[in-house]
C-alpha atoms as a PDB file:
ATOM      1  CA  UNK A   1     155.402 109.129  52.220  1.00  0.00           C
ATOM      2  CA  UNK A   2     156.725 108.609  55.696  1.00  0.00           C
ATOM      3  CA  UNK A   3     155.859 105.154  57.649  1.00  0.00           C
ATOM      4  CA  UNK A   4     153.630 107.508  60.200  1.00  0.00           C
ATOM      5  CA  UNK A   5     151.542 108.638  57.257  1.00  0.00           C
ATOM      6  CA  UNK A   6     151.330 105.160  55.642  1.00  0.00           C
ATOM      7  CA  UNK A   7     149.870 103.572  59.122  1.00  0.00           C
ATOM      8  CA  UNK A   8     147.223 106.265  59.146  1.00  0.00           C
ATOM      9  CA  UNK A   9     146.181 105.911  55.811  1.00  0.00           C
ATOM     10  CA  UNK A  10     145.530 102.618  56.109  1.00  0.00           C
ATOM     11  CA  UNK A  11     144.249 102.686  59.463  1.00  0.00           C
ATOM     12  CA  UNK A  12     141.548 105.540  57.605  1.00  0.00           C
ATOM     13  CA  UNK A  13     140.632 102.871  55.010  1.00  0.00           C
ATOM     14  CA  UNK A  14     139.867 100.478  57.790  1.00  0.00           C
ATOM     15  CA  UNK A  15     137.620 102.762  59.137  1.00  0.00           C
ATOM     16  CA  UNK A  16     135.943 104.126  55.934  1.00  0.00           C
ATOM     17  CA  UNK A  17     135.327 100.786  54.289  1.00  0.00           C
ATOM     18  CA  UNK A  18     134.763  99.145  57.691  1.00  0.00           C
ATOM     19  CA  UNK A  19     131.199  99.222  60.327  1.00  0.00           C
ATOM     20  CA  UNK A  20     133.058 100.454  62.819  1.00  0.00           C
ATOM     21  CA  UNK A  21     134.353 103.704  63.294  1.00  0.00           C
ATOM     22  CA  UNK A  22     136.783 105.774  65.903  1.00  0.00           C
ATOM     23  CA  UNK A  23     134.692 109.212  65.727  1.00  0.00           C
ATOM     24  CA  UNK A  24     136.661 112.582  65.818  1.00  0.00           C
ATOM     25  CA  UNK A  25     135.553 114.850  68.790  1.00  0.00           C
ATOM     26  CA  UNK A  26     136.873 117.426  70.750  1.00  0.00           C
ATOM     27  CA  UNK A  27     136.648 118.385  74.450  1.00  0.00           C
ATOM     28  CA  UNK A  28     136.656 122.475  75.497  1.00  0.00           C
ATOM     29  CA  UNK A  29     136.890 123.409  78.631  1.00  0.00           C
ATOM     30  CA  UNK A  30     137.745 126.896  80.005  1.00  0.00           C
ATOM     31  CA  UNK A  31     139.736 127.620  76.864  1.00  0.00           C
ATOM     32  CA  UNK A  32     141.645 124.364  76.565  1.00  0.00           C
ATOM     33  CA  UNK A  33     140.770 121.417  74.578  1.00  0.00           C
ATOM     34  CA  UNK A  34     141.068 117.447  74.288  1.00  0.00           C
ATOM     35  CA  UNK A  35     140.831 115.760  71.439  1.00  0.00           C
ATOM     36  CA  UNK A  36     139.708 112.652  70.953  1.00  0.00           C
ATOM     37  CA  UNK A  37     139.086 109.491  69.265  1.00  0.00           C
ATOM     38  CA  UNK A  38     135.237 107.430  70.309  1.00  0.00           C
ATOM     39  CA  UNK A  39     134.084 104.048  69.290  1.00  0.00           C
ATOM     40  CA  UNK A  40     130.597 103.100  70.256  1.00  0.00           C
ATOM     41  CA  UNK A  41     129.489  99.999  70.230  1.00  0.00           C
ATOM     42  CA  UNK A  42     127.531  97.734  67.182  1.00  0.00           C
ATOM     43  CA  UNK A  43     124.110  98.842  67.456  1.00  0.00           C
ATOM     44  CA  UNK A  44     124.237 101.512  69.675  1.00  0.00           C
ATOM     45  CA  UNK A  45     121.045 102.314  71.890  1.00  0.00           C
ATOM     46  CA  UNK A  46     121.153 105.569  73.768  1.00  0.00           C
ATOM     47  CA  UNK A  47     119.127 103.763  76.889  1.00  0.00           C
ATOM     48  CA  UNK A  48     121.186 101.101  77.339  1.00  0.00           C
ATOM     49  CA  UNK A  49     123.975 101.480  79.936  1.00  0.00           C
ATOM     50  CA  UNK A  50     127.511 100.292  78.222  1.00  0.00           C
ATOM     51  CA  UNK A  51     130.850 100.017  79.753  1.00  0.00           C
ATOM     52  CA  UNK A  52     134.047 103.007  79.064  1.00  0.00           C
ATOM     53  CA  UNK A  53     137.449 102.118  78.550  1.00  0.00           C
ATOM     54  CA  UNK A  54     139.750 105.426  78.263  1.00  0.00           C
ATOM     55  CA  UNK A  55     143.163 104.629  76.351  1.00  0.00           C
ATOM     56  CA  UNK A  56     146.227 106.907  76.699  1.00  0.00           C
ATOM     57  CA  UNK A  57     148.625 106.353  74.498  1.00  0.00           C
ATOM     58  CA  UNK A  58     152.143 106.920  74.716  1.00  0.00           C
ATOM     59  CA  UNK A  59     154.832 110.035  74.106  1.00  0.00           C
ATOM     60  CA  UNK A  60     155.052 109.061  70.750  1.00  0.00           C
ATOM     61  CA  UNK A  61     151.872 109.801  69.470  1.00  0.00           C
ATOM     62  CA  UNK A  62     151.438 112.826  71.099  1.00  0.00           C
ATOM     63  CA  UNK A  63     150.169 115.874  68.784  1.00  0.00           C
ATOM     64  CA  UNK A  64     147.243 118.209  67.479  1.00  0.00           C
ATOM     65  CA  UNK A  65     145.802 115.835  64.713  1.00  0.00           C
ATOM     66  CA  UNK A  66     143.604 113.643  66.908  1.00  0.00           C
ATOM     67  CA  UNK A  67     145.027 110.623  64.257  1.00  0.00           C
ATOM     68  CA  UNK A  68     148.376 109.731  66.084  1.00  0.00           C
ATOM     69  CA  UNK A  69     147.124 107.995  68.984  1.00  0.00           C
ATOM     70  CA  UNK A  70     145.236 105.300  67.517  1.00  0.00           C
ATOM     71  CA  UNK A  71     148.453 103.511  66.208  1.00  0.00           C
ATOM     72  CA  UNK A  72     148.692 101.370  69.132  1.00  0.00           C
ATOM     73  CA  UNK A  73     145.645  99.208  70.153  1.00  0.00           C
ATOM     74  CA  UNK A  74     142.918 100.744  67.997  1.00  0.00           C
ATOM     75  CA  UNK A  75     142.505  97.481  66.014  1.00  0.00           C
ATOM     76  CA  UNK A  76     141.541  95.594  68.765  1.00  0.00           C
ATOM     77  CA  UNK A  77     138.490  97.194  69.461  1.00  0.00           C
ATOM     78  CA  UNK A  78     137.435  97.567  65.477  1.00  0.00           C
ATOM     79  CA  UNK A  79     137.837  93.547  65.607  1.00  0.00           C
ATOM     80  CA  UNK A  80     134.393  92.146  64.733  1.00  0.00           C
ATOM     81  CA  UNK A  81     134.170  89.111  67.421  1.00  0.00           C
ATOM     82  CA  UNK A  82     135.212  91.595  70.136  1.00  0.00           C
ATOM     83  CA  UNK A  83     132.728  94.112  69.110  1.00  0.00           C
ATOM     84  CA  UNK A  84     130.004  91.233  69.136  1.00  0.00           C
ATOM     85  CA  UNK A  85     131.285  89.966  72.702  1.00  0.00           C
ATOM     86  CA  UNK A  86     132.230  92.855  74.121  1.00  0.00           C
ATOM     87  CA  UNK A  87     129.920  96.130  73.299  1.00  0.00           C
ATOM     88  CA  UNK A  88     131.380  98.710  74.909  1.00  0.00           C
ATOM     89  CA  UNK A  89     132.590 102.523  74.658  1.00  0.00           C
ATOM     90  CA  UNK A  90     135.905 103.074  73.824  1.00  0.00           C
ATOM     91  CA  UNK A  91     137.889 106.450  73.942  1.00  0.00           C
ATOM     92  CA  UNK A  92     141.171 107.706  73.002  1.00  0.00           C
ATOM     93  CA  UNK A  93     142.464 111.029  74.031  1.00  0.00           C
ATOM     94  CA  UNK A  94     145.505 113.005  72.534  1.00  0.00           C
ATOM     95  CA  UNK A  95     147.975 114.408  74.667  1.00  0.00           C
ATOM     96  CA  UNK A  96     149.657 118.034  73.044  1.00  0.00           C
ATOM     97  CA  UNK A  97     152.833 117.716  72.108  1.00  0.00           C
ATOM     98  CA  UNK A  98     154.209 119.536  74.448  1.00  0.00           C
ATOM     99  CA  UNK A  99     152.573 118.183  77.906  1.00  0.00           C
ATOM    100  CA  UNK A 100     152.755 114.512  79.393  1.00  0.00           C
ATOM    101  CA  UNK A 101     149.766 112.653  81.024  1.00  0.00           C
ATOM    102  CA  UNK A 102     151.643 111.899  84.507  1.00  0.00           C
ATOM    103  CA  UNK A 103     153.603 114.224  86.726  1.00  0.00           C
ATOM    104  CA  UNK A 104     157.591 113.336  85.690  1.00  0.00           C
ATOM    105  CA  UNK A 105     159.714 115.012  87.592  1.00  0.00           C
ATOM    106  CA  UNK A 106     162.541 114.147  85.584  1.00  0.00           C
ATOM    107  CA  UNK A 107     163.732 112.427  82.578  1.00  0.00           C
ATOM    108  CA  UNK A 108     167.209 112.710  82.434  1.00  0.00           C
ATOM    109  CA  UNK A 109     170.044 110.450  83.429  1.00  0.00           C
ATOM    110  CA  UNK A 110     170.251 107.050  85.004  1.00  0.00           C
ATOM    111  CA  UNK A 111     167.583 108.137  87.277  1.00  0.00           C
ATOM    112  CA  UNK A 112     165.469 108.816  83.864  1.00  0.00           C
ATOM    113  CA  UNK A 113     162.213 109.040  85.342  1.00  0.00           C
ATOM    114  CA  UNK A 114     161.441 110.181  88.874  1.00  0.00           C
ATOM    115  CA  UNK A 115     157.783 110.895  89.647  1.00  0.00           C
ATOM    116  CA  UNK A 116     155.677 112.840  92.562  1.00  0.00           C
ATOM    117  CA  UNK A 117     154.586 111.302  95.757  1.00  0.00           C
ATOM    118  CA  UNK A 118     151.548 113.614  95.536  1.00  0.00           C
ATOM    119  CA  UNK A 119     150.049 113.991  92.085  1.00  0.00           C
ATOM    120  CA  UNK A 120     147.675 116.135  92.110  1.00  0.00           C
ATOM    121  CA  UNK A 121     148.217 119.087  89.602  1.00  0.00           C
ATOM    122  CA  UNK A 122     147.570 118.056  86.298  1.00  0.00           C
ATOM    123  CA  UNK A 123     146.306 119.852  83.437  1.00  0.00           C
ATOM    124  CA  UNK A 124     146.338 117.099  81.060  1.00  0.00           C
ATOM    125  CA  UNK A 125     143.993 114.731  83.224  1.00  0.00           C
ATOM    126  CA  UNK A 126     142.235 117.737  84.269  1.00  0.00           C
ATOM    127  CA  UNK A 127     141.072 117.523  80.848  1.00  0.00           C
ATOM    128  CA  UNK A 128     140.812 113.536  80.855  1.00  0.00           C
ATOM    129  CA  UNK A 129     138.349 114.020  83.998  1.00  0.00           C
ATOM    130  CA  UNK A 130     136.300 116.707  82.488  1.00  0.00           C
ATOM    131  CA  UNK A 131     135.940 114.457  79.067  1.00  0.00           C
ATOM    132  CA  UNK A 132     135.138 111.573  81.286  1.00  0.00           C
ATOM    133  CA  UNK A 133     132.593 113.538  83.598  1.00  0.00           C
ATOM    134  CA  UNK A 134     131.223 115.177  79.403  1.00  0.00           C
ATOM    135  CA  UNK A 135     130.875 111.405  78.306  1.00  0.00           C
ATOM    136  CA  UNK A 136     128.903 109.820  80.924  1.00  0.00           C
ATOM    137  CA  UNK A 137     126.450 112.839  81.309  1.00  0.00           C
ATOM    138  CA  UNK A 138     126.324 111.970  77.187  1.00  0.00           C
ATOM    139  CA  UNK A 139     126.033 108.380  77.671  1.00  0.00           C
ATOM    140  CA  UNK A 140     124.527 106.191  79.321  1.00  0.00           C
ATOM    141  CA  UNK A 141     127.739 104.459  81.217  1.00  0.00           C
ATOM    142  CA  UNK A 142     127.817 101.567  83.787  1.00  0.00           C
ATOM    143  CA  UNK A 143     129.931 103.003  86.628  1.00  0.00           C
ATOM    144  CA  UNK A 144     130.466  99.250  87.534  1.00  0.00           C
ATOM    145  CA  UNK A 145     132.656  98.879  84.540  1.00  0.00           C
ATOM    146  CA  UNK A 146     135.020 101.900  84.063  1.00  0.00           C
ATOM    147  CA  UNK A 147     138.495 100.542  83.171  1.00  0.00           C
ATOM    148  CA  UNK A 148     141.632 102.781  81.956  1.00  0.00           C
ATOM    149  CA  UNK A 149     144.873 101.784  80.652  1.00  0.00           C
ATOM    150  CA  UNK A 150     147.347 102.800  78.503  1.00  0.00           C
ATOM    151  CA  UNK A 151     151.090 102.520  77.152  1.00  0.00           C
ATOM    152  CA  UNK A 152     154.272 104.235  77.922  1.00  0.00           C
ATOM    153  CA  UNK A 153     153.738 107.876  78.924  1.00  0.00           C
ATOM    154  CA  UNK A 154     150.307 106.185  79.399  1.00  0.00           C
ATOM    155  CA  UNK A 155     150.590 104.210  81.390  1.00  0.00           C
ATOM    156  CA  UNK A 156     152.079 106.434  83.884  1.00  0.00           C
ATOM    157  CA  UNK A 157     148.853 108.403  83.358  1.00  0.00           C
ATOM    158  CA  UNK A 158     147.254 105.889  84.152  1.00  0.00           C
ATOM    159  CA  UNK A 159     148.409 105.134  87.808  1.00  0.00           C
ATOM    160  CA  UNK A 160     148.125 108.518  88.029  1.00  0.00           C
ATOM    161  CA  UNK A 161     144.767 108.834  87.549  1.00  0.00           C
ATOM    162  CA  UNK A 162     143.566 106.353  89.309  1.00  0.00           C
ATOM    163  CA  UNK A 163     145.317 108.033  91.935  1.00  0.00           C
ATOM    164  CA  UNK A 164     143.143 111.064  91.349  1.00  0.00           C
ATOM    165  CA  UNK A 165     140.284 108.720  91.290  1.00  0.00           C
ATOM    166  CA  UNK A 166     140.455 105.954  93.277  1.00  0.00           C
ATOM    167  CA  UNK A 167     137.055 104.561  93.575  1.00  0.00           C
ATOM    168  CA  UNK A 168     135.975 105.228  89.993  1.00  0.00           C
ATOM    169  CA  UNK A 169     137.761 102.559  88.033  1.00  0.00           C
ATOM    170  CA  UNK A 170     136.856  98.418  87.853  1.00  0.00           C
ATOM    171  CA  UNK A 171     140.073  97.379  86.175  1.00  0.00           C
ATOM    172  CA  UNK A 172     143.107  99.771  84.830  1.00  0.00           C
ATOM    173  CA  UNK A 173     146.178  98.406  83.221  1.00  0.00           C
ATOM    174  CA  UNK A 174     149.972  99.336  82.783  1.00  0.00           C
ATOM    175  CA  UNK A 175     152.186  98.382  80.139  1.00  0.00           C
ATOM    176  CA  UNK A 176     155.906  99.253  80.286  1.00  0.00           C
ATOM    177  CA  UNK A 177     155.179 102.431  82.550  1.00  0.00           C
ATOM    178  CA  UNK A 178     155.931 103.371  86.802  1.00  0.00           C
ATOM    179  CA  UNK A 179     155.049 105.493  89.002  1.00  0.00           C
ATOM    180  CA  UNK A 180     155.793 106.699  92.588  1.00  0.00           C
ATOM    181  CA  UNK A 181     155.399 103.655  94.633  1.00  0.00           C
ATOM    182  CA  UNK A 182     154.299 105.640  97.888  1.00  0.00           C
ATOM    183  CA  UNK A 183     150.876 106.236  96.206  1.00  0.00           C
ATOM    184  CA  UNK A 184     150.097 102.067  95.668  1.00  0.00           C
ATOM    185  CA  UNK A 185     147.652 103.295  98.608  1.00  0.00           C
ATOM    186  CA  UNK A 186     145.201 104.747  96.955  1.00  0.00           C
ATOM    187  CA  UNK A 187     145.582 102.667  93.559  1.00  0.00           C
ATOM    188  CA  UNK A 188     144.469  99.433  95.812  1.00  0.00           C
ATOM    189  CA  UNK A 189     140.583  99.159  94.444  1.00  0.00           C
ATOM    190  CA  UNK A 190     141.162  98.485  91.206  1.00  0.00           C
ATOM    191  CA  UNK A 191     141.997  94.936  89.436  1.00  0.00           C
ATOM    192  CA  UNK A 192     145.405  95.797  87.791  1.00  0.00           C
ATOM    193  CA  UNK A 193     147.411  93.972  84.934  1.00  0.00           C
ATOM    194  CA  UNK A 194     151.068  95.538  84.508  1.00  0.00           C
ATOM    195  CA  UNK A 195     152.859  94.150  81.710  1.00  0.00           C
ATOM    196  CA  UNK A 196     156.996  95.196  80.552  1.00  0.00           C
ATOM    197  CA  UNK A 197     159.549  94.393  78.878  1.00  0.00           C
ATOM    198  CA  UNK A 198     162.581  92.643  80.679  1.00  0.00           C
ATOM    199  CA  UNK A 199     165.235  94.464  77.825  1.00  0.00           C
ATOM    200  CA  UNK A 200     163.238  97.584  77.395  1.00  0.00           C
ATOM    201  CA  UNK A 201     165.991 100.199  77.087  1.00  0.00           C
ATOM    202  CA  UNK A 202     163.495 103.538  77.521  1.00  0.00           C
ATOM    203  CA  UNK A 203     161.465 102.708  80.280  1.00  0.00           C
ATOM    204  CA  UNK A 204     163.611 100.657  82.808  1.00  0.00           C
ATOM    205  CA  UNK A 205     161.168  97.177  84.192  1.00  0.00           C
ATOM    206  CA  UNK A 206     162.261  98.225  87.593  1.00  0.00           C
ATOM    207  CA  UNK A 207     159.774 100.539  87.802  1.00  0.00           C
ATOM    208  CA  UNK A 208     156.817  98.439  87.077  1.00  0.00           C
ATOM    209  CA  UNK A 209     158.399  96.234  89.862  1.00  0.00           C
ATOM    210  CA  UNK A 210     158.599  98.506  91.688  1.00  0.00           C
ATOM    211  CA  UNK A 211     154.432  99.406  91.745  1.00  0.00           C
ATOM    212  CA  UNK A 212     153.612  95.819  91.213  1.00  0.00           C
ATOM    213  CA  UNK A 213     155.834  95.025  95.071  1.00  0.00           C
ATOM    214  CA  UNK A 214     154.237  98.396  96.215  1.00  0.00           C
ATOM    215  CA  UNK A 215     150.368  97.010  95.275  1.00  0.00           C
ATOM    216  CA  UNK A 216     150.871  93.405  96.930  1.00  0.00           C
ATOM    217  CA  UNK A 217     151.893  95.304  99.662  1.00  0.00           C
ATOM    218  CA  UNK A 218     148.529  97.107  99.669  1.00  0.00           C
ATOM    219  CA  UNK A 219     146.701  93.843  99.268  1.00  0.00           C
ATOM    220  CA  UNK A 220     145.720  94.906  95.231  1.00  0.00           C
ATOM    221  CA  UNK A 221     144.662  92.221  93.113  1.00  0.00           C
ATOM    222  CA  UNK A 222     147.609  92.678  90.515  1.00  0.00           C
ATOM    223  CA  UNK A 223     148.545  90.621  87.445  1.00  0.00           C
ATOM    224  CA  UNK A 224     152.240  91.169  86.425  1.00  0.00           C
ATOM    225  CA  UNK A 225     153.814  89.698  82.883  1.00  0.00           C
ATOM    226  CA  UNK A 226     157.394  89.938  82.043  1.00  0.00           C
ATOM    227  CA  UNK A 227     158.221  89.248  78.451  1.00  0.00           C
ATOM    228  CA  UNK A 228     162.110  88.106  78.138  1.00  0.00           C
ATOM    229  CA  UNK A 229     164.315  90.027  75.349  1.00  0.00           C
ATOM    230  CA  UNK A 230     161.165  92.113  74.954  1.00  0.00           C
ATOM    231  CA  UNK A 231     162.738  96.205  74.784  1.00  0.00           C
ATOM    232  CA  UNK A 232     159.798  99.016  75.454  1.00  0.00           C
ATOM    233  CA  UNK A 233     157.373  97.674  72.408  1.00  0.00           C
ATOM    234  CA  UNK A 234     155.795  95.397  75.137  1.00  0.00           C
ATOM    235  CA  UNK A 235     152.478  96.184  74.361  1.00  0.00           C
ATOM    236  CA  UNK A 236     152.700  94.272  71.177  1.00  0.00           C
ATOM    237  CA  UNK A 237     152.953  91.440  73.567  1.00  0.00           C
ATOM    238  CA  UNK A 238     149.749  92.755  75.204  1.00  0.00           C
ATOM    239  CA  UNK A 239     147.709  93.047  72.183  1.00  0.00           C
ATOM    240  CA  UNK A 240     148.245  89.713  71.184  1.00  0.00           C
ATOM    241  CA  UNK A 241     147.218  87.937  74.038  1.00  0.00           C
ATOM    242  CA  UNK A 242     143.827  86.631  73.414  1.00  0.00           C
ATOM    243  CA  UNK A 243     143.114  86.601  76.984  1.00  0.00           C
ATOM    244  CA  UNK A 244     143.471  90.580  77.560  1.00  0.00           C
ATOM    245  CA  UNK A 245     140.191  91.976  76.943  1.00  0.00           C
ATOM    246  CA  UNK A 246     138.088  89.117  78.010  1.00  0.00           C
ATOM    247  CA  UNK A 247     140.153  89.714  81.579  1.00  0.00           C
ATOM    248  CA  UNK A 248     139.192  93.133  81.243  1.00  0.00           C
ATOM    249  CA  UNK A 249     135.834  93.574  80.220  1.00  0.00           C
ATOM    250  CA  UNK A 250     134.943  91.110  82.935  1.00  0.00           C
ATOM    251  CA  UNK A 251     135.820  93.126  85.600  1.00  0.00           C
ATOM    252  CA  UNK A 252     133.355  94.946  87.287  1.00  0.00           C
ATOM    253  CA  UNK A 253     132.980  96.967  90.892  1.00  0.00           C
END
């Protein structure tokens, strides 16, 4: 038994034995598909208006079993007290194995990561949009309080689509990502937390520098955390802040 298998099995118990529960769906659209992972809130009522926090994970966890990408961060919103405080849709998409949630031009060399000024073709958050426009015809979601984030790979999703979208989303966050710093423009509306490592050896901190000087810049209301001796597992970091998801559950448009 591998460590990968031994996570999921018990992160299966936990959701068994548990109340809470990350639901297994699927997204089709014109042929392709999204799956995905969906935690609704204690109680649910189907009248009440709730907020929507999409999560993309990272490279890592990309794959076809729609099980991978709730390593990272899932246990934060099965936690009882945040469930009570904080009732809220939650929603975590798999990227396929062989795609990437952000436009990288390249990832080879010392320049390891080199992104488009212009990101607009994506088929991966083609899909992420279409699941988002499928969930809040579903739902009933407060637009005030869309928020998207993610780790890694996604979290250079993430500033991408935001770019694609930049009036839909409250709050986003970043952890140990980048992007092209010519599009801070249009990633200016949203309340933004960027968190790295300062020795992470796969995604350099420069480039969260570099979109946290680019946002300022733009007058965006940016948080940005640097964790000392901290290499690309930053979001453990994150997680265990108790202050993260009260900061971002309280943002609203």
């Amino acid at each position: 038994m591998n460590q990968i298998t031994f996570l999921l099995m018990g992160l299966t118990g936990s959701l068994l034995f548990g109340q809470a529960t990350f639901d297994n769906e699927v997204y089709e659209e014109n042929g392709r598909s999204l799956p995905y992972r969906i935690l609704l809130p204690n109680d649910f009522q189907a009248n009440k208006k709730y907020p929507l926090l999409v999560f993309l994970h990272g490279a890592g966890e990309r794959g076809e079993d729609n099980e991978l990408q709730l390593i990272h961060g899932s246990a934060l919103f099965l936690n009882g007290a945040f469930r009570e405080k904080h009732p809220a849709i939650v929603v975590f998409p798999q990227c396929p194995q062989d795609a990437y949630w952000a436009t990288v031009l390249s990832r080879e060399g010392p320049q390891r990561f080199a992104f488009s000024e212009k990101p607009k073709e994506n088929p991966q958050l083609d899909l992420v949009e279409g699941m988002l426009r499928m969930l809040q015809k579903k739902y009933r979601i407060n637009k005030k309080q869309l928020y998207v984030g993610g780790l890694s790979m996604g979290a250079m999703g993430t500033f991408e689509l935001v770019y694609r979208n930049p009036r839909k989303f409250a709050a986003a966050f970043a952890i140990c990502g980048g992007a092209n710093p010519k599009i801070a423009k249009k990633l200016r509306r949203p309340v933004w937390r960027i968190d790295h490592g300062e020795a992470d050896e796969v995604v350099p901190i420069q480039l969260s520098e570099n979109m946290v000087a680019a946002l300022k810049e733009k007058k965006a209301k940016v948080q940005f955390y640097r964790y000392a001796g901290v290499n690309h597992n930053s979001w453990d970091n994150v997680f265990a802040d108790p202050a993260f998801l009260p900061w971002l559950f309280s943002q609203s448009k």
